[in-house]
PDB file of N, CA and C in Angstrom:
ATOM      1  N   UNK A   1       0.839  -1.187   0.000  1.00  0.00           N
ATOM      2  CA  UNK A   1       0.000   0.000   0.000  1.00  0.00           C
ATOM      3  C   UNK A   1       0.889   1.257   0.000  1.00  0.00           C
ATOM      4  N   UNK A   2       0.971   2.263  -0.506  1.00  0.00           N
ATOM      5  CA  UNK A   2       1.380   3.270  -0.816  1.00  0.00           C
ATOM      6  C   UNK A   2       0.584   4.601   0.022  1.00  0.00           C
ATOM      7  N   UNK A   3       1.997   4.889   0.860  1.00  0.00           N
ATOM      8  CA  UNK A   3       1.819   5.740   2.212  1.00  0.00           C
ATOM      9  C   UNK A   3       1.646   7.065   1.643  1.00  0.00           C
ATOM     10  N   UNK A   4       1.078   8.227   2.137  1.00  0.00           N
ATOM     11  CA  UNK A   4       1.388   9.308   1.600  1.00  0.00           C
ATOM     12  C   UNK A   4       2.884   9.557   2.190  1.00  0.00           C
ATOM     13  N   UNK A   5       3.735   9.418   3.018  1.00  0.00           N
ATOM     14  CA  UNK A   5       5.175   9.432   2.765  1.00  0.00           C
ATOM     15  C   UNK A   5       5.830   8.916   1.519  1.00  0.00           C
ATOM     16  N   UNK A   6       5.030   8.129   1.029  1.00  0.00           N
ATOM     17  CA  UNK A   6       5.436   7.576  -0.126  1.00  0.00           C
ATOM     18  C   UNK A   6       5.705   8.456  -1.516  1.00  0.00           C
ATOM     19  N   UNK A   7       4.227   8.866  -1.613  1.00  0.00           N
ATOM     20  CA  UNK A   7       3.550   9.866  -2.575  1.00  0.00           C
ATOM     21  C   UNK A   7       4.433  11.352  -2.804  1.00  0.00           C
ATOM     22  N   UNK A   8       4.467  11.553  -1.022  1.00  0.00           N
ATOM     23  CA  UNK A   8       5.119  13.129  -1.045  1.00  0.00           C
ATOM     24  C   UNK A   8       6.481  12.653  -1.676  1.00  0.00           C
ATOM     25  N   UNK A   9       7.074  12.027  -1.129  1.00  0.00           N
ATOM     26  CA  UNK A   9       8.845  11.337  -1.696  1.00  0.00           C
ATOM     27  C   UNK A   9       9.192  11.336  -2.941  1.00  0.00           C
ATOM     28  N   UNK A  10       7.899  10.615  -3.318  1.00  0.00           N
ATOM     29  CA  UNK A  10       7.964  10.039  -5.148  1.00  0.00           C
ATOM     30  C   UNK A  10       7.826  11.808  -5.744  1.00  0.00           C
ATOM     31  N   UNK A  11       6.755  12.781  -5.253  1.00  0.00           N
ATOM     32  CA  UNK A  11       6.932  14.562  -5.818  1.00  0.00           C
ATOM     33  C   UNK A  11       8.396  15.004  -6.025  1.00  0.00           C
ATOM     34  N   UNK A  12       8.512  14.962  -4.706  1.00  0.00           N
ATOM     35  CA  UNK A  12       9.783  15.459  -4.281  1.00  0.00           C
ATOM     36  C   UNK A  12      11.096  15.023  -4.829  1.00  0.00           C
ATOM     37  N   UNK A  13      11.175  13.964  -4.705  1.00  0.00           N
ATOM     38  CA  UNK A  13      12.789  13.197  -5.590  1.00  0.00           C
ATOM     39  C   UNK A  13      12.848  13.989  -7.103  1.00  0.00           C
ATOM     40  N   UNK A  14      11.516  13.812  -7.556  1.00  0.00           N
ATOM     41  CA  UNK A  14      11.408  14.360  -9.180  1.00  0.00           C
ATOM     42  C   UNK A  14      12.019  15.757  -9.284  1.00  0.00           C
ATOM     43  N   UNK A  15      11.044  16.508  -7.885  1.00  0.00           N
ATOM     44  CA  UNK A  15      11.433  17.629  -8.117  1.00  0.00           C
ATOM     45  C   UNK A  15      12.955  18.001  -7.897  1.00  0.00           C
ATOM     46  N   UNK A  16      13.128  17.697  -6.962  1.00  0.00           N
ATOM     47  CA  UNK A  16      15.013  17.617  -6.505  1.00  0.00           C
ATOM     48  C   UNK A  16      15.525  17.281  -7.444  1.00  0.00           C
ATOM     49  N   UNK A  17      15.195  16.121  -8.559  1.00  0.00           N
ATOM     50  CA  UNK A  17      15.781  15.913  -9.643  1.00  0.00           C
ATOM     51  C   UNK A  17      16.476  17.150 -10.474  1.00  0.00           C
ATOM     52  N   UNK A  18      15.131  17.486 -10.996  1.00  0.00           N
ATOM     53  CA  UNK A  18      15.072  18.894 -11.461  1.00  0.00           C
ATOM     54  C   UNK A  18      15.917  19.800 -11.366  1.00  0.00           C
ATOM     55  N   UNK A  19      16.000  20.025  -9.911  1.00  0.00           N
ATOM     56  CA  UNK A  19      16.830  21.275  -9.383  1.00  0.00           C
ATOM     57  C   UNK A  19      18.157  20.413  -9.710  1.00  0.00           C
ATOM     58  N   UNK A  20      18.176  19.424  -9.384  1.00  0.00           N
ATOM     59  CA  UNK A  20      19.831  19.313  -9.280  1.00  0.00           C
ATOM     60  C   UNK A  20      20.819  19.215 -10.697  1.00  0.00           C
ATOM     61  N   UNK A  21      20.077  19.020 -11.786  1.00  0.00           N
ATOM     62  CA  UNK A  21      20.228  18.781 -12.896  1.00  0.00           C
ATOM     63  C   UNK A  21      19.638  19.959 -13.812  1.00  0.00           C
ATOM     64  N   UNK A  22      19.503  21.137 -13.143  1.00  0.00           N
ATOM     65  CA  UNK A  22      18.939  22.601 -13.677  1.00  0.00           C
ATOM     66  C   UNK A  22      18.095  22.407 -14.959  1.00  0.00           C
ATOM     67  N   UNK A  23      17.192  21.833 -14.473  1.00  0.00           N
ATOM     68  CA  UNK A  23      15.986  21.577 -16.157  1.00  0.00           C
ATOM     69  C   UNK A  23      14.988  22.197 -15.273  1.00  0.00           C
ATOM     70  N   UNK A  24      14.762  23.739 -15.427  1.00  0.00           N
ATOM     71  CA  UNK A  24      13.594  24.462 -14.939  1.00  0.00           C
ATOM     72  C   UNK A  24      12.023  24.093 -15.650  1.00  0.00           C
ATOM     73  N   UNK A  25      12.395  24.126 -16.808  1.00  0.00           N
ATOM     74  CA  UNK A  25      10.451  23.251 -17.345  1.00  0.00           C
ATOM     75  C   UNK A  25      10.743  22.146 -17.066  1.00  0.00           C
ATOM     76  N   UNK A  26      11.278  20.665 -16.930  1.00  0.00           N
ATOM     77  CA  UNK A  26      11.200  19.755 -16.169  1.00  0.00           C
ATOM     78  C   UNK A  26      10.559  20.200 -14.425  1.00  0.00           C
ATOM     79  N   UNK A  27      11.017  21.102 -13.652  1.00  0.00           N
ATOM     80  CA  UNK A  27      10.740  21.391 -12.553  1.00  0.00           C
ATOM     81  C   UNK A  27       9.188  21.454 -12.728  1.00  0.00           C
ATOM     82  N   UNK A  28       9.014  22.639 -13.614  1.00  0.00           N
ATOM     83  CA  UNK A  28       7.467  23.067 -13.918  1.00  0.00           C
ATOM     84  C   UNK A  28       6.508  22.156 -14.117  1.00  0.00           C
ATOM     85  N   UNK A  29       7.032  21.464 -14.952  1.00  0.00           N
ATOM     86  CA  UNK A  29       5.790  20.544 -15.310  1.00  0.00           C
ATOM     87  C   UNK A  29       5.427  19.966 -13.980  1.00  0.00           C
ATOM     88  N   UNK A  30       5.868  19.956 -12.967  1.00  0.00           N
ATOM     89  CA  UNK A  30       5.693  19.188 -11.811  1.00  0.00           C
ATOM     90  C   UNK A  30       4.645  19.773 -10.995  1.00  0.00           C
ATOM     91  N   UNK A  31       4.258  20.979 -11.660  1.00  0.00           N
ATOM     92  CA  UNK A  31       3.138  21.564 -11.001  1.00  0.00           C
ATOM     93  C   UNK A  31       1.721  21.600 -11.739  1.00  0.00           C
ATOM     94  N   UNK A  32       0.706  21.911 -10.381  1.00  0.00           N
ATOM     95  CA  UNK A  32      -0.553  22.118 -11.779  1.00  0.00           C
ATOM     96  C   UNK A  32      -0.492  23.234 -12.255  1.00  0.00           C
ATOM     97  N   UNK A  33      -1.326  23.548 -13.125  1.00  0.00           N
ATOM     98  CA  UNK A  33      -1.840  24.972 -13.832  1.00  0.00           C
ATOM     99  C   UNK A  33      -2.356  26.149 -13.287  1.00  0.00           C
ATOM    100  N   UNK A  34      -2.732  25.831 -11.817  1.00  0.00           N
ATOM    101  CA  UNK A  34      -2.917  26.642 -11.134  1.00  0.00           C
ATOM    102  C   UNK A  34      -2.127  26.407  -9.674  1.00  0.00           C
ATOM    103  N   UNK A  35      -1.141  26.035  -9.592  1.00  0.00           N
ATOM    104  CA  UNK A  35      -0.291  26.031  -8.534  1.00  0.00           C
ATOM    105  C   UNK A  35       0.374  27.366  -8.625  1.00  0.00           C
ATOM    106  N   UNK A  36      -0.257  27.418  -7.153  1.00  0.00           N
ATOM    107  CA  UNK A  36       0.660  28.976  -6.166  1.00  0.00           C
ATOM    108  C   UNK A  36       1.872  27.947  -5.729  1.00  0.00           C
ATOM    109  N   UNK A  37       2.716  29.323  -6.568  1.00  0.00           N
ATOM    110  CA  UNK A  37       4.084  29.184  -5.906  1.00  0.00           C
ATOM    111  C   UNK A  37       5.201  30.246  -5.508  1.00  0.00           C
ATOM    112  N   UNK A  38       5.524  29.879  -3.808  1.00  0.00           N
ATOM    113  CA  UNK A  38       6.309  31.093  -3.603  1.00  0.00           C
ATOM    114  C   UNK A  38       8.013  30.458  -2.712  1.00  0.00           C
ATOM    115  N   UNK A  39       8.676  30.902  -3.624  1.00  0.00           N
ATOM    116  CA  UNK A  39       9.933  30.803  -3.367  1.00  0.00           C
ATOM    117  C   UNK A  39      10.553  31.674  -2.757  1.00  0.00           C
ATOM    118  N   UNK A  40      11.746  32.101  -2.818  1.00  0.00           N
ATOM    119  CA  UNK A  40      12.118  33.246  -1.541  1.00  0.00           C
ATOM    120  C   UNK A  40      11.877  34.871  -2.109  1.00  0.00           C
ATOM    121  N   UNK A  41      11.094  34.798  -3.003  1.00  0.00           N
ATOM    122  CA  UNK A  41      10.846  35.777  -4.296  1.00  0.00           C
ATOM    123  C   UNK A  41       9.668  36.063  -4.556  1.00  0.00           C
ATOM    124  N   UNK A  42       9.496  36.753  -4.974  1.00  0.00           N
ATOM    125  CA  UNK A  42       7.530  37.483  -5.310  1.00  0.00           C
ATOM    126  C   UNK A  42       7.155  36.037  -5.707  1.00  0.00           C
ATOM    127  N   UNK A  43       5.826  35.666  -5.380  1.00  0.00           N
ATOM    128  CA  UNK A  43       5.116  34.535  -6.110  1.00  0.00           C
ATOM    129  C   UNK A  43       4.960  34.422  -7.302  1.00  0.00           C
ATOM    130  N   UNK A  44       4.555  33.252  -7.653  1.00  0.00           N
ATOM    131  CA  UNK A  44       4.273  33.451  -9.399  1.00  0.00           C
ATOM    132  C   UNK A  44       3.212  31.530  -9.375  1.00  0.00           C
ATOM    133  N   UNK A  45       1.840  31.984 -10.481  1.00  0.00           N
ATOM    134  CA  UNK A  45       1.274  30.884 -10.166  1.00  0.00           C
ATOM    135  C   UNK A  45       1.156  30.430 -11.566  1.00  0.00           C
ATOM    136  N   UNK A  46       1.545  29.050 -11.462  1.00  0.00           N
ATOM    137  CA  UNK A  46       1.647  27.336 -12.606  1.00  0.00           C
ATOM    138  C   UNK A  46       2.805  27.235 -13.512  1.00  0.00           C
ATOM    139  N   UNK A  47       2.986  26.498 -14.065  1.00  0.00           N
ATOM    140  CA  UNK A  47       4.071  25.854 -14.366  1.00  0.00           C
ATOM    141  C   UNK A  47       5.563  27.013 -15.222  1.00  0.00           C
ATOM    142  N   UNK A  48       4.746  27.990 -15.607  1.00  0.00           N
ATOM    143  CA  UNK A  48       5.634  28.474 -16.294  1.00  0.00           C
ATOM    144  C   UNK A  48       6.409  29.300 -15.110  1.00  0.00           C
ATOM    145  N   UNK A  49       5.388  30.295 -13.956  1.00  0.00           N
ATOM    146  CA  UNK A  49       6.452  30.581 -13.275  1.00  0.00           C
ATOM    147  C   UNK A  49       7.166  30.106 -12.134  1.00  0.00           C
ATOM    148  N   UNK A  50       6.744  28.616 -12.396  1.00  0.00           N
ATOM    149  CA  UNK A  50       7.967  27.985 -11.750  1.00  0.00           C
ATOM    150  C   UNK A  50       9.285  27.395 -12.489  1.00  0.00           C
ATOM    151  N   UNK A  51       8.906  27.570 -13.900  1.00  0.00           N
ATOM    152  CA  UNK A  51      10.111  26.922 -14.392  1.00  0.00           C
ATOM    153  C   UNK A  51      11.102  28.360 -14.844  1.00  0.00           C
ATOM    154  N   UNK A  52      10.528  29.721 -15.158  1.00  0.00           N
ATOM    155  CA  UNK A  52      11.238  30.991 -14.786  1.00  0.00           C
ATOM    156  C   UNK A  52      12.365  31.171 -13.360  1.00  0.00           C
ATOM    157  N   UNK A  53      10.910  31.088 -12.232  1.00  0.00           N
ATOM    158  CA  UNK A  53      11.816  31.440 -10.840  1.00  0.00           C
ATOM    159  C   UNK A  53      13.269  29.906 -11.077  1.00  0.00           C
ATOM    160  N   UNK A  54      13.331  28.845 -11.216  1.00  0.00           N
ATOM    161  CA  UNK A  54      14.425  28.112 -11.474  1.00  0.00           C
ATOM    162  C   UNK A  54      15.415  28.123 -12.493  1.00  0.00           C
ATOM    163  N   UNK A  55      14.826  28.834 -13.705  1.00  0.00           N
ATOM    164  CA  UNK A  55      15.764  29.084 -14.521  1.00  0.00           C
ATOM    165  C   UNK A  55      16.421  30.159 -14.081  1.00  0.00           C
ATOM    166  N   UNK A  56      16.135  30.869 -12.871  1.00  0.00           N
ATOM    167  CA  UNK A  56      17.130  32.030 -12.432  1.00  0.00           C
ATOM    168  C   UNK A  56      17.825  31.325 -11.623  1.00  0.00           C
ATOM    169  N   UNK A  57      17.916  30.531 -11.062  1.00  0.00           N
ATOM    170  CA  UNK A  57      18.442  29.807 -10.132  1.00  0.00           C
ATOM    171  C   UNK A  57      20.251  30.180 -10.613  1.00  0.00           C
ATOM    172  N   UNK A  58      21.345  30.200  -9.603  1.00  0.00           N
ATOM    173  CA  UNK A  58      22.578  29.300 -10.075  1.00  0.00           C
ATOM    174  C   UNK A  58      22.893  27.964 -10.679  1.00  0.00           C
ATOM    175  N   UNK A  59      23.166  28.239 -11.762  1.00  0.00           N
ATOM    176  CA  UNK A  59      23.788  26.417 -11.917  1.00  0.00           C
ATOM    177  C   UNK A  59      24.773  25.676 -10.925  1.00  0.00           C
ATOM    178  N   UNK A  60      24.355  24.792 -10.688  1.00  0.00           N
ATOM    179  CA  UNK A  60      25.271  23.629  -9.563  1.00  0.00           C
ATOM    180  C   UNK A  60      24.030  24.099  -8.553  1.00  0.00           C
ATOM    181  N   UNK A  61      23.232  24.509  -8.383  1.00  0.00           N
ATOM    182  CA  UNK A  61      22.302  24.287  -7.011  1.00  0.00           C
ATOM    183  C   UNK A  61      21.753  22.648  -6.791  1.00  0.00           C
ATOM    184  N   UNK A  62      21.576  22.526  -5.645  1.00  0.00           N
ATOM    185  CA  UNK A  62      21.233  21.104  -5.155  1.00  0.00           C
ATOM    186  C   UNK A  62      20.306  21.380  -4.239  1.00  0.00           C
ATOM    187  N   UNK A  63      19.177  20.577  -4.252  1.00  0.00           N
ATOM    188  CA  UNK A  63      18.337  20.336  -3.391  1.00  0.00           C
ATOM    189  C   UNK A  63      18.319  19.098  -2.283  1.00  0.00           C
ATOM    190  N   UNK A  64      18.536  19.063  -1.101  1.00  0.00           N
ATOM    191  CA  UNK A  64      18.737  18.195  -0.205  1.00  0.00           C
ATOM    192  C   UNK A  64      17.335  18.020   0.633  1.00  0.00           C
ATOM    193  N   UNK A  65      16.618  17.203   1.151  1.00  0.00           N
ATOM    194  CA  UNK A  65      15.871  17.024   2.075  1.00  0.00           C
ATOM    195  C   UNK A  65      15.404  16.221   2.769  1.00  0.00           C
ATOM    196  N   UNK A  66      14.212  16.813   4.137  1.00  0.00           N
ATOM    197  CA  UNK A  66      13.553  15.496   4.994  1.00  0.00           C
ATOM    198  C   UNK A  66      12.473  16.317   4.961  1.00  0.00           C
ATOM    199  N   UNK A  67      11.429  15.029   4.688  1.00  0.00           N
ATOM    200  CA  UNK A  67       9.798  14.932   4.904  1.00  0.00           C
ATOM    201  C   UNK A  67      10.109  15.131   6.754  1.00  0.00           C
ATOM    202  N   UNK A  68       9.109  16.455   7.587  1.00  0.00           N
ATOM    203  CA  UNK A  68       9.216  16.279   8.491  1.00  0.00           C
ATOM    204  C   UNK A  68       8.073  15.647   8.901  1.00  0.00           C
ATOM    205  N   UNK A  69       6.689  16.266   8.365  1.00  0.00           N
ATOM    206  CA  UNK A  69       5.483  15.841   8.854  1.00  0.00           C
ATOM    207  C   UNK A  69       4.649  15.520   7.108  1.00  0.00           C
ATOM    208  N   UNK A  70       3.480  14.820   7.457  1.00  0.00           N
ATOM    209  CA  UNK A  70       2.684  14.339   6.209  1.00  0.00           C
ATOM    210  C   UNK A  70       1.135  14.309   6.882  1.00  0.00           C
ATOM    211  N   UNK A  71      -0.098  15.143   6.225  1.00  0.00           N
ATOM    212  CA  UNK A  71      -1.478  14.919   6.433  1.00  0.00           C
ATOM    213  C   UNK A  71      -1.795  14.515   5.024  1.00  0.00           C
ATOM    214  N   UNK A  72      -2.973  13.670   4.977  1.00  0.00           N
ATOM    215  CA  UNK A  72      -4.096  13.642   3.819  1.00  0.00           C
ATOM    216  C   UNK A  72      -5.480  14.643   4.265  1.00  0.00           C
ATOM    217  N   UNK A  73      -5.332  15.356   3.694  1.00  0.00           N
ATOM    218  CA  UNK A  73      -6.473  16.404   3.523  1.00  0.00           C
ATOM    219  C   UNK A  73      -7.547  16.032   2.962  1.00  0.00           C
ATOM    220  N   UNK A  74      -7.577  15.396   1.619  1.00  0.00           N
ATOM    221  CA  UNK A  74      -8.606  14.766   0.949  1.00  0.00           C
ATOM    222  C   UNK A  74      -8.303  13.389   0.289  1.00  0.00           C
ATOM    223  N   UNK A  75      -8.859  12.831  -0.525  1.00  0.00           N
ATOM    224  CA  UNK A  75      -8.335  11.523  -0.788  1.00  0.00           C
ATOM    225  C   UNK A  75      -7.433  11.696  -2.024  1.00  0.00           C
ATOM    226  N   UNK A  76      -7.314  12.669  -2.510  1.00  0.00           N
ATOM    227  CA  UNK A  76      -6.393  12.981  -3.721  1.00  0.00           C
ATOM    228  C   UNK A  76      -5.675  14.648  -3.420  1.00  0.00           C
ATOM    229  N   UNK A  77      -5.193  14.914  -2.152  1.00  0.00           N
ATOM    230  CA  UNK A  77      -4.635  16.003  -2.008  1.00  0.00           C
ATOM    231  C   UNK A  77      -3.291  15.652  -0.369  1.00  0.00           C
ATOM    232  N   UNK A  78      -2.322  15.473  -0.387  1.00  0.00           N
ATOM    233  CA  UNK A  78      -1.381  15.689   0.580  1.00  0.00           C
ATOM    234  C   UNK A  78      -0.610  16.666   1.007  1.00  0.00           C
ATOM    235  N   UNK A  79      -0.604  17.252   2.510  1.00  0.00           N
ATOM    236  CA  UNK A  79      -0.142  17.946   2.577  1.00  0.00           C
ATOM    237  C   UNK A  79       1.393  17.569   3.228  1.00  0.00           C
ATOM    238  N   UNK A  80       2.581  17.926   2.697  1.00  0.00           N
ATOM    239  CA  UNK A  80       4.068  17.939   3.567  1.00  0.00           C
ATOM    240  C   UNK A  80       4.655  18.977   4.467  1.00  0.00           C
ATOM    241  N   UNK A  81       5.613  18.650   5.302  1.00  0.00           N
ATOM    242  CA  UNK A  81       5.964  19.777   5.379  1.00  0.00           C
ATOM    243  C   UNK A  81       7.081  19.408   5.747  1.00  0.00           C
ATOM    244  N   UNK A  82       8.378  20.165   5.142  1.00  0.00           N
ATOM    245  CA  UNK A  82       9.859  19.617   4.578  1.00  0.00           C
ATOM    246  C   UNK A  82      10.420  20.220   5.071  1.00  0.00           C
ATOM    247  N   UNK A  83      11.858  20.216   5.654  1.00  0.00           N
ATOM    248  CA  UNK A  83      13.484  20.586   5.877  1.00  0.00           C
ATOM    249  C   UNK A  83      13.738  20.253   4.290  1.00  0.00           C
ATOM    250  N   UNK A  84      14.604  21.478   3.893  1.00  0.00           N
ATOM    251  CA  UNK A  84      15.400  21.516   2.457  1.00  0.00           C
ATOM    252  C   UNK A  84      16.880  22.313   2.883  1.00  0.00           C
ATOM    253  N   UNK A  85      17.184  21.909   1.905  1.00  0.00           N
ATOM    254  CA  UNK A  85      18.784  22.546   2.030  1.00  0.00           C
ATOM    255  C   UNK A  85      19.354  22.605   1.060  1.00  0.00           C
ATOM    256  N   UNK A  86      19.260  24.159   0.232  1.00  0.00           N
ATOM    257  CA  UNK A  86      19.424  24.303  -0.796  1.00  0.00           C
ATOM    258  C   UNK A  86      21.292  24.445  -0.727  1.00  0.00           C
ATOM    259  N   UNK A  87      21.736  23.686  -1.245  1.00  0.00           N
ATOM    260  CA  UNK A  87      23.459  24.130  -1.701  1.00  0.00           C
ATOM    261  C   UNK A  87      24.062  24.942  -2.688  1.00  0.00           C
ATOM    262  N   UNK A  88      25.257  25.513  -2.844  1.00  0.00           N
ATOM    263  CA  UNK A  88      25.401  25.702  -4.002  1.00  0.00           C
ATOM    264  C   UNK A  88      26.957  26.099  -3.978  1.00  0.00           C
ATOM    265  N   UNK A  89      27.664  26.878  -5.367  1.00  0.00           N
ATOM    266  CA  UNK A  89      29.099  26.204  -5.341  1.00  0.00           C
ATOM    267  C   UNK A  89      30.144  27.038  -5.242  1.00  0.00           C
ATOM    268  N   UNK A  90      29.189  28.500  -4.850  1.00  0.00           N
ATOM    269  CA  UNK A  90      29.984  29.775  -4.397  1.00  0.00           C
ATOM    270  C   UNK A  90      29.379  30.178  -2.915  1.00  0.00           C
ATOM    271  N   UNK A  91      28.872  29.892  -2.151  1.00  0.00           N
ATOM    272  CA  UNK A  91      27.822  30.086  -0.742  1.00  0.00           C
ATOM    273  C   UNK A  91      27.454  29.637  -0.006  1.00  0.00           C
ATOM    274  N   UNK A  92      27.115  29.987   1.036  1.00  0.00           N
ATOM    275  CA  UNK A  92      27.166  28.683   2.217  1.00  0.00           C
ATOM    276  C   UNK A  92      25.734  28.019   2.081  1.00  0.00           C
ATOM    277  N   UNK A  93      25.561  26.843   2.388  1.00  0.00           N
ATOM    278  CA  UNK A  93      24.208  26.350   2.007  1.00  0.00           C
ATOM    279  C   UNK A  93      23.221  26.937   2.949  1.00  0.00           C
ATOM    280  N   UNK A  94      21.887  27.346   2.321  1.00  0.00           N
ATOM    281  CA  UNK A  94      20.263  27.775   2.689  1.00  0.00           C
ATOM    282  C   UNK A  94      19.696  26.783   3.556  1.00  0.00           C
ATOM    283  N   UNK A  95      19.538  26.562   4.421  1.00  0.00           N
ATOM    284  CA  UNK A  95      18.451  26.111   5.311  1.00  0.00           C
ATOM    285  C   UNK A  95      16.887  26.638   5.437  1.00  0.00           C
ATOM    286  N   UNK A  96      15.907  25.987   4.803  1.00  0.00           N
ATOM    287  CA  UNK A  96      14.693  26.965   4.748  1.00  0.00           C
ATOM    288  C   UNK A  96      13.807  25.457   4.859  1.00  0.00           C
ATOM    289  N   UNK A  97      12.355  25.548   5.095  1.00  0.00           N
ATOM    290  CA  UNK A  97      11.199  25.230   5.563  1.00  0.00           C
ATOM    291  C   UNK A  97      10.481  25.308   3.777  1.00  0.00           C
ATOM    292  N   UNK A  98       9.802  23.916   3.767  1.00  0.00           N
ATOM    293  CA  UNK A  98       8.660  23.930   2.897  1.00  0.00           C
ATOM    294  C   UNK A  98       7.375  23.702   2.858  1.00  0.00           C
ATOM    295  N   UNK A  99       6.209  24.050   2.920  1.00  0.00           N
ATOM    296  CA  UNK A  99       5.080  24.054   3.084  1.00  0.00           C
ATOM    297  C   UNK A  99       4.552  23.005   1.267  1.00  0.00           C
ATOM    298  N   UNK A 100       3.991  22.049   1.198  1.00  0.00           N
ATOM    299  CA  UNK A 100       3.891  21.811  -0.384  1.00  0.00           C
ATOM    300  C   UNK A 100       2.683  20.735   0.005  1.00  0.00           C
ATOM    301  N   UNK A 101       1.565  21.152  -1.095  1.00  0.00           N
ATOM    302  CA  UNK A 101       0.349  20.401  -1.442  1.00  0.00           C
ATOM    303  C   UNK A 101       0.481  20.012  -2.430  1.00  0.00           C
ATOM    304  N   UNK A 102       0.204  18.069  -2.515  1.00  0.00           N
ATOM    305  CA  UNK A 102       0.436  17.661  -3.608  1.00  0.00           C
ATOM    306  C   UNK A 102      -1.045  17.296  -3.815  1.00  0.00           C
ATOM    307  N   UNK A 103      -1.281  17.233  -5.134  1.00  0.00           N
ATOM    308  CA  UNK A 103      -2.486  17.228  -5.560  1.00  0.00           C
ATOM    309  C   UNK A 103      -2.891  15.487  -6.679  1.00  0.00           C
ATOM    310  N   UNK A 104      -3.883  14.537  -6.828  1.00  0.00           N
ATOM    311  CA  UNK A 104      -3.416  13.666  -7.506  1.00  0.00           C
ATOM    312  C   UNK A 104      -4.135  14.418  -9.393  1.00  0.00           C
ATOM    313  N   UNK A 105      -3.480  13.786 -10.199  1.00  0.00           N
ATOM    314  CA  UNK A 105      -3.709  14.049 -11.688  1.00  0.00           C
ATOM    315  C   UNK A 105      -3.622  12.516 -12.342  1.00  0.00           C
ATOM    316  N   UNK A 106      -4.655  12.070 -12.440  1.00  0.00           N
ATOM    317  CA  UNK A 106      -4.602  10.904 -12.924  1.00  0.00           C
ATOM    318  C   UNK A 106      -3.879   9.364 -11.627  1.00  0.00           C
ATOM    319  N   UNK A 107      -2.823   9.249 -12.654  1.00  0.00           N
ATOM    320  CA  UNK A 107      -2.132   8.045 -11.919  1.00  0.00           C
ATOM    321  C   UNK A 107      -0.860   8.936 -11.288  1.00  0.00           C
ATOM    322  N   UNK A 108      -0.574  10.610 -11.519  1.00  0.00           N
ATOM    323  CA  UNK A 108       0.386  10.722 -10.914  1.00  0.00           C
ATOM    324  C   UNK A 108      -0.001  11.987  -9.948  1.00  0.00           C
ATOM    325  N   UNK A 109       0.812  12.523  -9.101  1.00  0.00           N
ATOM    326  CA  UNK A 109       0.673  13.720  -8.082  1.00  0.00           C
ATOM    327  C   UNK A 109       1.512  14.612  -8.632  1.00  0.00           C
ATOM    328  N   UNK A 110       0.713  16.024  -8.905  1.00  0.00           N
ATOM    329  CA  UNK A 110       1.710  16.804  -9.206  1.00  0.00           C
ATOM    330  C   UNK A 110       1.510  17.898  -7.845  1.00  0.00           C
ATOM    331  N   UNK A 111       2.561  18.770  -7.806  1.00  0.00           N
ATOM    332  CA  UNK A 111       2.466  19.711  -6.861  1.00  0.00           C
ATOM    333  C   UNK A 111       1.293  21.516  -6.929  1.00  0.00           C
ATOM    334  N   UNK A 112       0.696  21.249  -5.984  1.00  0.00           N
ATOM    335  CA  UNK A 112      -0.928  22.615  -6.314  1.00  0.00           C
ATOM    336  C   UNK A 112      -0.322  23.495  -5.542  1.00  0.00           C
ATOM    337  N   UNK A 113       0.668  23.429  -4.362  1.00  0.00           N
ATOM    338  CA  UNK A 113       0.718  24.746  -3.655  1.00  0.00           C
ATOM    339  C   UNK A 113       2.451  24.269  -3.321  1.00  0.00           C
ATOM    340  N   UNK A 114       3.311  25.547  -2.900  1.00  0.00           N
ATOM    341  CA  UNK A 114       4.524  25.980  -2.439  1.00  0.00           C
ATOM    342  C   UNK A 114       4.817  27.016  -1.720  1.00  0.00           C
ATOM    343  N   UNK A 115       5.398  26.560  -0.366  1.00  0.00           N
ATOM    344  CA  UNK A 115       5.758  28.061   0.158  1.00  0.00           C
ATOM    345  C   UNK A 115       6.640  27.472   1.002  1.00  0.00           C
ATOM    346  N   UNK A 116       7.977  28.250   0.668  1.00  0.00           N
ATOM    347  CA  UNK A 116       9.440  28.186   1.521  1.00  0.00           C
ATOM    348  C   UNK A 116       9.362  29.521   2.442  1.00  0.00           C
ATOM    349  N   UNK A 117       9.766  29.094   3.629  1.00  0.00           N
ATOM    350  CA  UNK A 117      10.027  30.297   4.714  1.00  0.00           C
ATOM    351  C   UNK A 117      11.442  29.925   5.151  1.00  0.00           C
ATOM    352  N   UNK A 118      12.337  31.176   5.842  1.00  0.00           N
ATOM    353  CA  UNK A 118      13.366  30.901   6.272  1.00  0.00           C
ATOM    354  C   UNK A 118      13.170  31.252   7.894  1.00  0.00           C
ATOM    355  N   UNK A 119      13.277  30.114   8.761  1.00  0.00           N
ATOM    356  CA  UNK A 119      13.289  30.425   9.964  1.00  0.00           C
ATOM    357  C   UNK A 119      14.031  31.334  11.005  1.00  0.00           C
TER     358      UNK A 119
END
């Protein structure tokens, strides 16, 4: 049976993929069409301005993380909430907080909401 730890993991790896391998529309597509998303930067909502806010990114950034907590909200909506640790290859690495609703689309989950805070 397939945990929502599972679900959030299987989002997340993809997305980390993404980042770590700087393919910003790869990132995007990982969202819906109407996913709010806010990074440490003005918001921007669905796929395109998430694959913008990452194409600004540095190249060599890495995404590191832990699932801290996991709810099911509805039967096709999970909520996470993550330790990340963004790296990179001139700076000391980011420690920041993720807030992320994954949403289901068929047979897969893409991500409906984002919000990083820095504690």
């Amino acid at each position: 049976m397939t945990t929502e730890l599972d679900i959030l993991r299987a989002a997340l790896d993809q997305w980390k993929a993404g980042i770590d391998e700087h393919e910003p529309k790869r990132v995007g597509s990982l969202f819906t069409d109407d996913a709010i998303f806010q990074g440490l930067h003005l918001y921007g909502v669905g796929p395109d301005a998430v694959a913008e806010y990452y194409d600004s990114q540095p190249l060599g950034l890495r995404a590191s993380y832990e699932i801290l907590e996991t709810r099911r909200l509805a039967d096709d909506l999970i909520l996470g909430y993550v330790g990340v640790d963004f790296s990179f290859t001139d700076r000391p690495t980011l420690p920041v907080y993720l807030s992320v609703i994954v949403r289901r689309a068929g047979d897969t989950w893409l991500i409906t909401h984002y919000q990083v805070s820095r504690l």
